[in-house]
C-alpha atoms as a PDB file:
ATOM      1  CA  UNK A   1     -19.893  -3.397   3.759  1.00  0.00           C
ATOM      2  CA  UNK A   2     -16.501  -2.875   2.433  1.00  0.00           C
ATOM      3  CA  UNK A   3     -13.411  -3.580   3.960  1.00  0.00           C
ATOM      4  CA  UNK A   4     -10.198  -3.364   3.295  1.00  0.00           C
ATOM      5  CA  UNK A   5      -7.759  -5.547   5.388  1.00  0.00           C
ATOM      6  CA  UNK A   6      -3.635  -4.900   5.440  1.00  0.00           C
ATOM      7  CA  UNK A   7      -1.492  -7.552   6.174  1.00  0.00           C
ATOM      8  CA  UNK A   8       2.607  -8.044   6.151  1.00  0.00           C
ATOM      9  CA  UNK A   9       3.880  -5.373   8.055  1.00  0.00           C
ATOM     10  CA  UNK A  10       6.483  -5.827  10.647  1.00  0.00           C
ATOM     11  CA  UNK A  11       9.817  -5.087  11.523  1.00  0.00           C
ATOM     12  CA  UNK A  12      12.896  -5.594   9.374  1.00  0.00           C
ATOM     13  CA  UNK A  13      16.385  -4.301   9.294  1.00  0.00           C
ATOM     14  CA  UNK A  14      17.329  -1.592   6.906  1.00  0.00           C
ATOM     15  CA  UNK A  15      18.160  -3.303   3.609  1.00  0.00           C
ATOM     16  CA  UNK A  16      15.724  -6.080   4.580  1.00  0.00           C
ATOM     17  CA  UNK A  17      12.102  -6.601   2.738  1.00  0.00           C
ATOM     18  CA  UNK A  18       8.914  -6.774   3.128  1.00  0.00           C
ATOM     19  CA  UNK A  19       5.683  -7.308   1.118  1.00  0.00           C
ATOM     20  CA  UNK A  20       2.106  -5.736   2.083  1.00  0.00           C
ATOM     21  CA  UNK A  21      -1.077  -7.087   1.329  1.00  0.00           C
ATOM     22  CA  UNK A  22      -4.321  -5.536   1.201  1.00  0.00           C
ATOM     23  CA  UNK A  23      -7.270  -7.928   0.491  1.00  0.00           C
ATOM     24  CA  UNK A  24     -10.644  -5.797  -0.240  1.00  0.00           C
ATOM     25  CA  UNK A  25     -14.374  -6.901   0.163  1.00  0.00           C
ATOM     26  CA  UNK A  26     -17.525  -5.330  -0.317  1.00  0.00           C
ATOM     27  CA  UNK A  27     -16.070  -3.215  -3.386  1.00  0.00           C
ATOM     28  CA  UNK A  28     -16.220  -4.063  -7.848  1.00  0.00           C
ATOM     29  CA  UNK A  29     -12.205  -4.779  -6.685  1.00  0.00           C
ATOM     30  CA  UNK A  30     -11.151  -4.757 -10.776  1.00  0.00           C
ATOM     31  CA  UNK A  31     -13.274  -1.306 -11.071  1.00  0.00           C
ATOM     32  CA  UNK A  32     -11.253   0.563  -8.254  1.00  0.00           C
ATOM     33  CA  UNK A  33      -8.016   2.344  -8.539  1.00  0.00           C
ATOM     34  CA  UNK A  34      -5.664   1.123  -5.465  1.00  0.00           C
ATOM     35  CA  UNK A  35      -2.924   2.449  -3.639  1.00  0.00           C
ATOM     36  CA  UNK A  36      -0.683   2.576  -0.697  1.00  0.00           C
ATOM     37  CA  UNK A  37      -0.145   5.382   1.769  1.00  0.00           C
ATOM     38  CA  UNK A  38       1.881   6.114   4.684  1.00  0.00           C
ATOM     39  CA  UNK A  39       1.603   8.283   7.602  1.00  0.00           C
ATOM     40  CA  UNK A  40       5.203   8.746   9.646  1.00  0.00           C
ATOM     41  CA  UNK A  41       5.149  10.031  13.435  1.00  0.00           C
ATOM     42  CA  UNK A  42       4.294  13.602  13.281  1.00  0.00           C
ATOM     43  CA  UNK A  43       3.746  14.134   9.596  1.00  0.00           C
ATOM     44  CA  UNK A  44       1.273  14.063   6.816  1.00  0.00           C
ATOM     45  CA  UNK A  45       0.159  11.309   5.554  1.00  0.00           C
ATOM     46  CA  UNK A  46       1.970  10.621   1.999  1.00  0.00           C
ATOM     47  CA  UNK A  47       1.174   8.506  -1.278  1.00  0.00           C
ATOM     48  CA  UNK A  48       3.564   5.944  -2.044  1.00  0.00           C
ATOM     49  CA  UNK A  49       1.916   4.019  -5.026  1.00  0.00           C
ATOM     50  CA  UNK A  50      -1.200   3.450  -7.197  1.00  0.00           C
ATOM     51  CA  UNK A  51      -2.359   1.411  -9.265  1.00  0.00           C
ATOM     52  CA  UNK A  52      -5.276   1.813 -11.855  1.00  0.00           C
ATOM     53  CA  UNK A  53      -7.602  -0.559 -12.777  1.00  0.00           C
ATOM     54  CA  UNK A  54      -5.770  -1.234 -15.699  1.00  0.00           C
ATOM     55  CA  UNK A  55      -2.877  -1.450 -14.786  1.00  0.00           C
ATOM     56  CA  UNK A  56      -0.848   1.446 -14.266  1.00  0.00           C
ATOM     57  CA  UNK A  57       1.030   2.211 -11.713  1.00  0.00           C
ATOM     58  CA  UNK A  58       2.937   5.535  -9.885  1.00  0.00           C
ATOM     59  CA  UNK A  59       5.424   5.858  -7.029  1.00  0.00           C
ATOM     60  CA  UNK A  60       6.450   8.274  -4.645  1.00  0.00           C
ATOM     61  CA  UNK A  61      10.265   9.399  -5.951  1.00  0.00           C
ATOM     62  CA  UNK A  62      11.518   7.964  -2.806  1.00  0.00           C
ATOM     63  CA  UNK A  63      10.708   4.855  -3.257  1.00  0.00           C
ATOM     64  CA  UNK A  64      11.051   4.453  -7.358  1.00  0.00           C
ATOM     65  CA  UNK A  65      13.345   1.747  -7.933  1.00  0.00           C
ATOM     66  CA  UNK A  66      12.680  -0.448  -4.288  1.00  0.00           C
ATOM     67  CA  UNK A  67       8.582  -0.765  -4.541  1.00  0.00           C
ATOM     68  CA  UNK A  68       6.474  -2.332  -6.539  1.00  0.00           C
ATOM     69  CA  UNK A  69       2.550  -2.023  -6.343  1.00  0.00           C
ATOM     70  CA  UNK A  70       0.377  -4.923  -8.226  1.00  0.00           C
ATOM     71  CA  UNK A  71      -2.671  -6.069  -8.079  1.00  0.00           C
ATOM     72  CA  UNK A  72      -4.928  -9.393  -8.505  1.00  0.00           C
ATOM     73  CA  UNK A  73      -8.200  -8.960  -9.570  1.00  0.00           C
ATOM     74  CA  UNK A  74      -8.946 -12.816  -9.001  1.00  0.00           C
ATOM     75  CA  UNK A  75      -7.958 -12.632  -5.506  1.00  0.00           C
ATOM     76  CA  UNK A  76      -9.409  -8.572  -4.631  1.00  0.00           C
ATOM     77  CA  UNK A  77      -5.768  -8.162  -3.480  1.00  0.00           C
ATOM     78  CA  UNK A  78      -3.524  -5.472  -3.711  1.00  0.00           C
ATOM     79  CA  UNK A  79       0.453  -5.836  -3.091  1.00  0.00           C
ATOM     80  CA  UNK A  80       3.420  -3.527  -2.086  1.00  0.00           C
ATOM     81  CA  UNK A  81       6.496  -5.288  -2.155  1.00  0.00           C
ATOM     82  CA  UNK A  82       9.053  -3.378  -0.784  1.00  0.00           C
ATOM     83  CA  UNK A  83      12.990  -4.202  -1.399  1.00  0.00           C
ATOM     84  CA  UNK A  84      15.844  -1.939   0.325  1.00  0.00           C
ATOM     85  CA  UNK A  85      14.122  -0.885   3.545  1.00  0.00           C
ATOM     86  CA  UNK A  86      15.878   1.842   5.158  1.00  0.00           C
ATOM     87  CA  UNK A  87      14.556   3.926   8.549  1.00  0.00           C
ATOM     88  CA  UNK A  88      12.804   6.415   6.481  1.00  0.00           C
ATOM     89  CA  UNK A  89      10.550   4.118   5.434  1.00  0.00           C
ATOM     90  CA  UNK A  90       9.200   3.608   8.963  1.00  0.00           C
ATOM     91  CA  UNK A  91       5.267   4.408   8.982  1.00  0.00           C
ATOM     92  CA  UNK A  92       1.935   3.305   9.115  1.00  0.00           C
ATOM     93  CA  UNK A  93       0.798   1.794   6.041  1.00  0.00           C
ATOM     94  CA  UNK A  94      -2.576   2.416   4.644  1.00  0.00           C
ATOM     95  CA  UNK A  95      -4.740   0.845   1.729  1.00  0.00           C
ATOM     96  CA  UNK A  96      -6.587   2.948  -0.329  1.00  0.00           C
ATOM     97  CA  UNK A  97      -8.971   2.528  -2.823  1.00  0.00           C
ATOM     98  CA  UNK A  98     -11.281   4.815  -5.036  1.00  0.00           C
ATOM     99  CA  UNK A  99     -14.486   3.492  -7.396  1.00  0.00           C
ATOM    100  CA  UNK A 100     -15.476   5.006 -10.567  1.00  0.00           C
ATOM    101  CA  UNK A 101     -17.435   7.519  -8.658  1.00  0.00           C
ATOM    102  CA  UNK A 102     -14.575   8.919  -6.431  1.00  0.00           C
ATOM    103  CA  UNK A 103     -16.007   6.995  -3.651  1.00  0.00           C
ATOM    104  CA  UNK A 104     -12.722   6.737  -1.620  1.00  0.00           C
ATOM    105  CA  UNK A 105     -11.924   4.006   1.079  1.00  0.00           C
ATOM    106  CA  UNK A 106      -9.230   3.328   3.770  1.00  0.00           C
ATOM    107  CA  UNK A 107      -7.901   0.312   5.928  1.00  0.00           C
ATOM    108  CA  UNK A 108      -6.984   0.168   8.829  1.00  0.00           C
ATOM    109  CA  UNK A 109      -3.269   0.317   8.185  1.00  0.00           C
ATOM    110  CA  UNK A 110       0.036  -1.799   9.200  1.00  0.00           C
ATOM    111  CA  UNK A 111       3.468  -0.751  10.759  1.00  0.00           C
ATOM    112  CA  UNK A 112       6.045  -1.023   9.209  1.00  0.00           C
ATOM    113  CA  UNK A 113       9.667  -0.299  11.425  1.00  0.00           C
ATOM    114  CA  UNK A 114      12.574  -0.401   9.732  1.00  0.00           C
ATOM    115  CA  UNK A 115      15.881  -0.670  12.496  1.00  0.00           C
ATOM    116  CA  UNK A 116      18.756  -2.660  13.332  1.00  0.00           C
END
């Protein structure tokens, strides 16, 4: 059965940081392409970062330069550290992952709340 568990999130104060973990089971973890998403109250749910299997990695524009997305393949963990938190950043925060054969998966997602 595969699961994908999120862990870190939290509340911090704008400027503050905070790193994510999602630790996956029941998936070839080093086959997938990962990423984190987040879903704000009362909008869409967005993309924030990926990560291939190899390696490469995208980011939302508004969050270039503050997260980073990385991966351990030992471990079947995937990482968002996130640096410069500001109240935009507030959402739900989702795991994703998607196998060689577009066989897509979700977590259950972790708050994050950025405020002073």
């Amino acid at each position: 059965q595969v699961r994908l568990a999120e862990s870190g999130g939290g509340l911090v104060q704008p400027g503050g940081s905070l790193r994510l973990s999602c630790a996956a089971s029941g998936i070839i973890f080093r086959l997938n392409a990962m990423g984190w998403y987040r879903q704000a109250p009362g909008k869409q749910r967005e993309v924030v970062a990926t990560i291939t299997s190899s390696g490469s990695t995208n980011y939302a524009d508004s969050v270039k330069g503050r997260f980073t997305i990385s991966r351990d393949n030992a471990k079947n963990t995937v990482y968002l550290q996130m640096n410069s938190l500001n109240p935009e950043d507030t959402a739900v925060y989702y795991c994703h992952s998607r196998s060689i054969t577009n066989c897509e998966k979700w977590g259950q997602g972790t708050q994050v709340t950025v405020s002073s």
